[in-house]
C-alpha atoms as a PDB file:
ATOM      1  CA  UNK A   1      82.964  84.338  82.957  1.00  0.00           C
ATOM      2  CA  UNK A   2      84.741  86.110  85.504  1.00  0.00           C
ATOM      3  CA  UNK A   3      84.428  86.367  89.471  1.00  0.00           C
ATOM      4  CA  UNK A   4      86.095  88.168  91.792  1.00  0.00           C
ATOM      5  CA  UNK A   5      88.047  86.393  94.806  1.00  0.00           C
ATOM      6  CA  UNK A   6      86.594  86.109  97.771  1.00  0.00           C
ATOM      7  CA  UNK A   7      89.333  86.613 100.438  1.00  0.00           C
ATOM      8  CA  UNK A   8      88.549  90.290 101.247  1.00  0.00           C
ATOM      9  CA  UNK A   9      91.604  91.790  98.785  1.00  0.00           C
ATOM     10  CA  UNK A  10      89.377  92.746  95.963  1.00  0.00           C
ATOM     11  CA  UNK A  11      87.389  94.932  98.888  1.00  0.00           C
ATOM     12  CA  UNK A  12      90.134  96.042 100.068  1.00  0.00           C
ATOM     13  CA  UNK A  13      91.771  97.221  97.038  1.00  0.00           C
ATOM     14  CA  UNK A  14      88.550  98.498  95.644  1.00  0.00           C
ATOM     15  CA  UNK A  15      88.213 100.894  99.177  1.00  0.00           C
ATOM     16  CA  UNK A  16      92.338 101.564  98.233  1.00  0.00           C
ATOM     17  CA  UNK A  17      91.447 102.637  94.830  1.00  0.00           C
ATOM     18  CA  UNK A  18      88.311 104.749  95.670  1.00  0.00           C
ATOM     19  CA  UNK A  19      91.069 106.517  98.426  1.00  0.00           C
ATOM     20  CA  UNK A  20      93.304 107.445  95.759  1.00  0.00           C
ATOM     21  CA  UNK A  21      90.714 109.329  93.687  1.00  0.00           C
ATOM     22  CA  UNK A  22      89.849 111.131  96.410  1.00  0.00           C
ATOM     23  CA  UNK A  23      93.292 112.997  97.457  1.00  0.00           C
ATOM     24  CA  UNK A  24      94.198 112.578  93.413  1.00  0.00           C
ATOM     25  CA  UNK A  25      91.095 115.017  93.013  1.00  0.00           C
ATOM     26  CA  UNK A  26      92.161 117.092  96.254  1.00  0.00           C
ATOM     27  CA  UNK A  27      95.604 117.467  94.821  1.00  0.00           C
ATOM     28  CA  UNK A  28      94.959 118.268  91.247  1.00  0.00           C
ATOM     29  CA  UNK A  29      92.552 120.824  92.319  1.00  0.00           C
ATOM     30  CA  UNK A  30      94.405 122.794  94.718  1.00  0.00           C
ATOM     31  CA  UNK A  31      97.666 122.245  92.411  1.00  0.00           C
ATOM     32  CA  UNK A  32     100.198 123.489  94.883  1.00  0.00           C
ATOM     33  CA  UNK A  33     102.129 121.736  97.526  1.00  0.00           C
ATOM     34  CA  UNK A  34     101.126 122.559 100.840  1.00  0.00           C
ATOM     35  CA  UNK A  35     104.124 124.017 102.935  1.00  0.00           C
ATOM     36  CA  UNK A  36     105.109 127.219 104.873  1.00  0.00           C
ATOM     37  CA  UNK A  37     108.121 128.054 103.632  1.00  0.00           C
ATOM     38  CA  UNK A  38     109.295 126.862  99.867  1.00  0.00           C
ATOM     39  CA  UNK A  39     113.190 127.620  98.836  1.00  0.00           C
ATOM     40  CA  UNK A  40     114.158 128.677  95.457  1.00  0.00           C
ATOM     41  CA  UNK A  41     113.605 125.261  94.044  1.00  0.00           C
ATOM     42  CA  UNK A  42     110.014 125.220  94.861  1.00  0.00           C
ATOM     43  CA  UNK A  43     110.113 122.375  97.915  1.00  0.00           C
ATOM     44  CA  UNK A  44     109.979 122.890 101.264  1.00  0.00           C
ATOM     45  CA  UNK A  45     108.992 121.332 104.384  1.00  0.00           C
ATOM     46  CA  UNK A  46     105.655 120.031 103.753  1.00  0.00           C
ATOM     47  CA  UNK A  47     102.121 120.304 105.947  1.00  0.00           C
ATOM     48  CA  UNK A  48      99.077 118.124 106.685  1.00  0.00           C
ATOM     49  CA  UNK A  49      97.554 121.771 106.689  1.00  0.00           C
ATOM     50  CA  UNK A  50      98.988 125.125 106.223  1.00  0.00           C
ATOM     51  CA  UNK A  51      98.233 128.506 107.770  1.00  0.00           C
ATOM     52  CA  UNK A  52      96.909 129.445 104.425  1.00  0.00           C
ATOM     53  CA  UNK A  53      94.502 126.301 104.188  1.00  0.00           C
ATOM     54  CA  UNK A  54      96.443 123.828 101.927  1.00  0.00           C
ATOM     55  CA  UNK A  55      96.401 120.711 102.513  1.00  0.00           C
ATOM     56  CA  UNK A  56      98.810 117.657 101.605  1.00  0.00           C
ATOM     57  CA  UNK A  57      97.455 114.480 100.172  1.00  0.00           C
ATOM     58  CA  UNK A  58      96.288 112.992 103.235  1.00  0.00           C
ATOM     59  CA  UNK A  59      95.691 116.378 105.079  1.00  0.00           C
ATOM     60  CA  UNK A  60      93.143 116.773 101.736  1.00  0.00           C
ATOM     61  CA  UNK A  61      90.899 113.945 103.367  1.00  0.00           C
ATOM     62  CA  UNK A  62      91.221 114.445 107.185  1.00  0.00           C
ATOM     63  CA  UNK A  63      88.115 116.244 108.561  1.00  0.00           C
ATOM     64  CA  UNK A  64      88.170 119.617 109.721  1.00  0.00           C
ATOM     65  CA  UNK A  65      86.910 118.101 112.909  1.00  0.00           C
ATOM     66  CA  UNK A  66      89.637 116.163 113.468  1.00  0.00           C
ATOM     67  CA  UNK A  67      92.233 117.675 112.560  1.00  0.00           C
ATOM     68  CA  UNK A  68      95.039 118.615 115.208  1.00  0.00           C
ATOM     69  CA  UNK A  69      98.130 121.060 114.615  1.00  0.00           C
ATOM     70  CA  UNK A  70     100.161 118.510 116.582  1.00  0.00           C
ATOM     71  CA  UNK A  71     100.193 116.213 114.347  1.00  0.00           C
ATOM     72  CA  UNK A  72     102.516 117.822 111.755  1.00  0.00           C
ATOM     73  CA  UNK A  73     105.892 116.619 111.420  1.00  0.00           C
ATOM     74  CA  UNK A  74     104.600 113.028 111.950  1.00  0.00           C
ATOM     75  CA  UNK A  75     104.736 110.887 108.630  1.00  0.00           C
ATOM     76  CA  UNK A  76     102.334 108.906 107.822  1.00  0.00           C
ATOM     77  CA  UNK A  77     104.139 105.799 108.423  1.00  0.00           C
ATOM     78  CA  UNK A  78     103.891 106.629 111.723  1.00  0.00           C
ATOM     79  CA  UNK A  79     100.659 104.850 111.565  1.00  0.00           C
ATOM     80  CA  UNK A  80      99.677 101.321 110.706  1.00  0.00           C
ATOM     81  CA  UNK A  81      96.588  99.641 110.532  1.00  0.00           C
ATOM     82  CA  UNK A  82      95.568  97.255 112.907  1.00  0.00           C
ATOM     83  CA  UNK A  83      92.345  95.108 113.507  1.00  0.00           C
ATOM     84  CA  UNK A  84      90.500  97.739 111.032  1.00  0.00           C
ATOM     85  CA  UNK A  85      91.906 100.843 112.755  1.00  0.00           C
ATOM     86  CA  UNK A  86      94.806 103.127 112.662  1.00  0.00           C
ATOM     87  CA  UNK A  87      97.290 102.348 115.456  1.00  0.00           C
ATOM     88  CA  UNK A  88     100.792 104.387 116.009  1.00  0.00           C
ATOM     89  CA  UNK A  89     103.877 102.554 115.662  1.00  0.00           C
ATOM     90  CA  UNK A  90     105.979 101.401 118.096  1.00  0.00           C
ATOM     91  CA  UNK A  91     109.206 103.553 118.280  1.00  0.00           C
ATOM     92  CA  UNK A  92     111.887 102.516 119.956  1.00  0.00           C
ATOM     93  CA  UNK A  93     114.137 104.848 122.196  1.00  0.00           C
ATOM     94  CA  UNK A  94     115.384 107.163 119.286  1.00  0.00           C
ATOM     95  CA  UNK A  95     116.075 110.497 121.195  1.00  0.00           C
ATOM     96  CA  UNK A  96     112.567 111.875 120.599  1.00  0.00           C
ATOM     97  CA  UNK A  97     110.835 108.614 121.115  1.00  0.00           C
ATOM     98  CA  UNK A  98     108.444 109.594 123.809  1.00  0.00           C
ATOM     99  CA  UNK A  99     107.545 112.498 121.357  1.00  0.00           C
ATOM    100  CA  UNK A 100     107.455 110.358 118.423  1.00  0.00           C
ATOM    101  CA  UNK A 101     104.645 107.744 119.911  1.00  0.00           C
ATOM    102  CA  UNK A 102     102.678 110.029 121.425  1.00  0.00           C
ATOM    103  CA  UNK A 103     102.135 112.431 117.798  1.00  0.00           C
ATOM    104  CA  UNK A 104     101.725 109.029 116.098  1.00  0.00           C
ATOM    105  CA  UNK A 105      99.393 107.815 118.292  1.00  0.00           C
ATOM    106  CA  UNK A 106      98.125 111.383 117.910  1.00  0.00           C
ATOM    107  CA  UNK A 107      97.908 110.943 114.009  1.00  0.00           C
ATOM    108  CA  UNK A 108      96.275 107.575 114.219  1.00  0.00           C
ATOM    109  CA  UNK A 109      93.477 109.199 116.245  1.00  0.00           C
ATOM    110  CA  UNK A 110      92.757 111.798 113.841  1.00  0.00           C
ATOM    111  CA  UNK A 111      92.850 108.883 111.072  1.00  0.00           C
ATOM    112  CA  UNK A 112      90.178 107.046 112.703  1.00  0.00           C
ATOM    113  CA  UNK A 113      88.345 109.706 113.406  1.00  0.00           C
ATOM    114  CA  UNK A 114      88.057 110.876 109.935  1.00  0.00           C
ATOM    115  CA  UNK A 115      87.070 107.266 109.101  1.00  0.00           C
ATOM    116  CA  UNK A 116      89.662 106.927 106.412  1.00  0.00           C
ATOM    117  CA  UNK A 117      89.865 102.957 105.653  1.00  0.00           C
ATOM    118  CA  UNK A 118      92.192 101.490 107.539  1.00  0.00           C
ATOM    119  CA  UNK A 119      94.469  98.692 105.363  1.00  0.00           C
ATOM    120  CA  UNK A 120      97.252  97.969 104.132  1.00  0.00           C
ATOM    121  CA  UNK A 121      96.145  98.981 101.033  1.00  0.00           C
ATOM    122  CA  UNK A 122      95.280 102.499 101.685  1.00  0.00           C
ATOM    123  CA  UNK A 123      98.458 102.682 103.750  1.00  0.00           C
ATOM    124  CA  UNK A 124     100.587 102.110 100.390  1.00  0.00           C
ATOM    125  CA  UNK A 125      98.149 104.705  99.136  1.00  0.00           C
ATOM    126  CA  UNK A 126      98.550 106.952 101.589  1.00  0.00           C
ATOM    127  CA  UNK A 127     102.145 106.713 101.402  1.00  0.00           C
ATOM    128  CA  UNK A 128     102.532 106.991  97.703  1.00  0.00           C
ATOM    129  CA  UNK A 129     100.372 110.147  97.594  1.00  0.00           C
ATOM    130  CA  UNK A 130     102.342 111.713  99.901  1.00  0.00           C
ATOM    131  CA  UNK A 131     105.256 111.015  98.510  1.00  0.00           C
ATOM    132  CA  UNK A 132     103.811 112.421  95.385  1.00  0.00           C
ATOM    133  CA  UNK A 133     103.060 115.521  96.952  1.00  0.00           C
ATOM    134  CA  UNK A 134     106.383 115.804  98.982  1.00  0.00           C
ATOM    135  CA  UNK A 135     108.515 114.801  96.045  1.00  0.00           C
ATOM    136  CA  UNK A 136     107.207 115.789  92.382  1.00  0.00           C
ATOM    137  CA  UNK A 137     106.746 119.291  91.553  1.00  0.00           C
ATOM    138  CA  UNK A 138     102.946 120.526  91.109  1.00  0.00           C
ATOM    139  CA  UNK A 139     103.217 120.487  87.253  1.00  0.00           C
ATOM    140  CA  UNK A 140     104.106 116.582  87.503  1.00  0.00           C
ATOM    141  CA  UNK A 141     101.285 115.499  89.597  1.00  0.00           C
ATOM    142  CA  UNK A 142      98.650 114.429  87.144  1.00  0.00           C
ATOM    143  CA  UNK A 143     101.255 112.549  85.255  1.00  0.00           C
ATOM    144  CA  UNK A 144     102.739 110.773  88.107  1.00  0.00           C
ATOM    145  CA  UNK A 145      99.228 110.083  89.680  1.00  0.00           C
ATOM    146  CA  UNK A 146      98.084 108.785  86.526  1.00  0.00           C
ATOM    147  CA  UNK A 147     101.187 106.000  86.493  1.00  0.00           C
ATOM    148  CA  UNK A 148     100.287 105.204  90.337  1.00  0.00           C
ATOM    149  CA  UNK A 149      96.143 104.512  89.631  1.00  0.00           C
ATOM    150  CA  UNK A 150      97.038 102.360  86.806  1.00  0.00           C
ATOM    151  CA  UNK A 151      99.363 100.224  88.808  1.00  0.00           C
ATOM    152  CA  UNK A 152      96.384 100.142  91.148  1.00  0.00           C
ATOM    153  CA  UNK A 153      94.179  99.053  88.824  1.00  0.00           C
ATOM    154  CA  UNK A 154      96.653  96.505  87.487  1.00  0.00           C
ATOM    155  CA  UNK A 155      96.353  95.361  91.747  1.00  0.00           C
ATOM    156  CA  UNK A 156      92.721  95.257  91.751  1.00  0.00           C
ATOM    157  CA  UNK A 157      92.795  93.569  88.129  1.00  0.00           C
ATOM    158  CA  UNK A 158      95.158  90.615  89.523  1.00  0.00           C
ATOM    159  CA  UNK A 159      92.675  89.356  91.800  1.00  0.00           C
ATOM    160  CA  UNK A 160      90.077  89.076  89.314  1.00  0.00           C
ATOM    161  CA  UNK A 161      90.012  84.973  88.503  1.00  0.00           C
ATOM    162  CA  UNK A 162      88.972  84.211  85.170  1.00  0.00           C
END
């Protein structure tokens, strides 16, 4: 017999893992990276949301509600998640860190408002699918997705107790 743990991981992995599917779907189905201007290589600098309506791997699962031009050029480690919601980072004088805050604080706004689970978990998968997008050529994606759900799974496995 097995039973799941009951410190709140498996949940939160679970919520991580249902996440994942969602901008995995997004991106395989619009199969192009979503940025402005791509150089000969095929990258370029990459968008929450284009002029043209693409949409990165967490741009794929912000609402059109929420969304806000202003928040492009802001990673998504900008955010964190904090006491269940998305809060900006703190960012220390850096030249532009007045500018910095306020589009994270921005981003973590539109985060919450598109009530996308707010955990460590999803921020790894946030992260990683952006990454994905950013760095791995359109062609690779399913592949390279594929390798990142199983090591999910392989998360949300290890807290199964047996």
């Amino acid at each position: 017999m097995t039973e799941m743990i009951s410190n709140g991981q498996d949940e939160e992995w679970a919520i991580a893992l249902e996440v994942f599917d969602r901008i995995a779907t997004h991106l395989l189905k619009q199969g192009e990276r979503a940025a402005e201007a791509i150089d000969s290589d095929g990258f370029g600098p990459c968008m929450y949301r284009t002029s043209t309506g693409l949409r990165c791997a967490v741009g794929g699962i912000i609402d059109d509600a929420s969304y806000d031009p202003l928040i492009e050029g802001v990673g998504i480690n900008g955010c964190m998640p904090l006491d269940g919601a998305w809060a900006p980072r703190q960012y220390r004088s850096l030249g532009h860190g007045e500018q910095l805050q306020a589009s994270a604080a921005l981003l973590a706004r539109v985060l919450n408002e598109s009530k996308i689970p707010a955990s460590k978990a999803v921020l790894r998968v946030l992260v990683t699918t952006q990454s994905i997008h950013d760095c791995h050529r359109p062609e690779s994606w399913k592949h390279v997705l594929d390798q990142n759900r199983l090591e999910l799974v392989r998360n949300l496995s290890s807290l199964v107790v047996v």
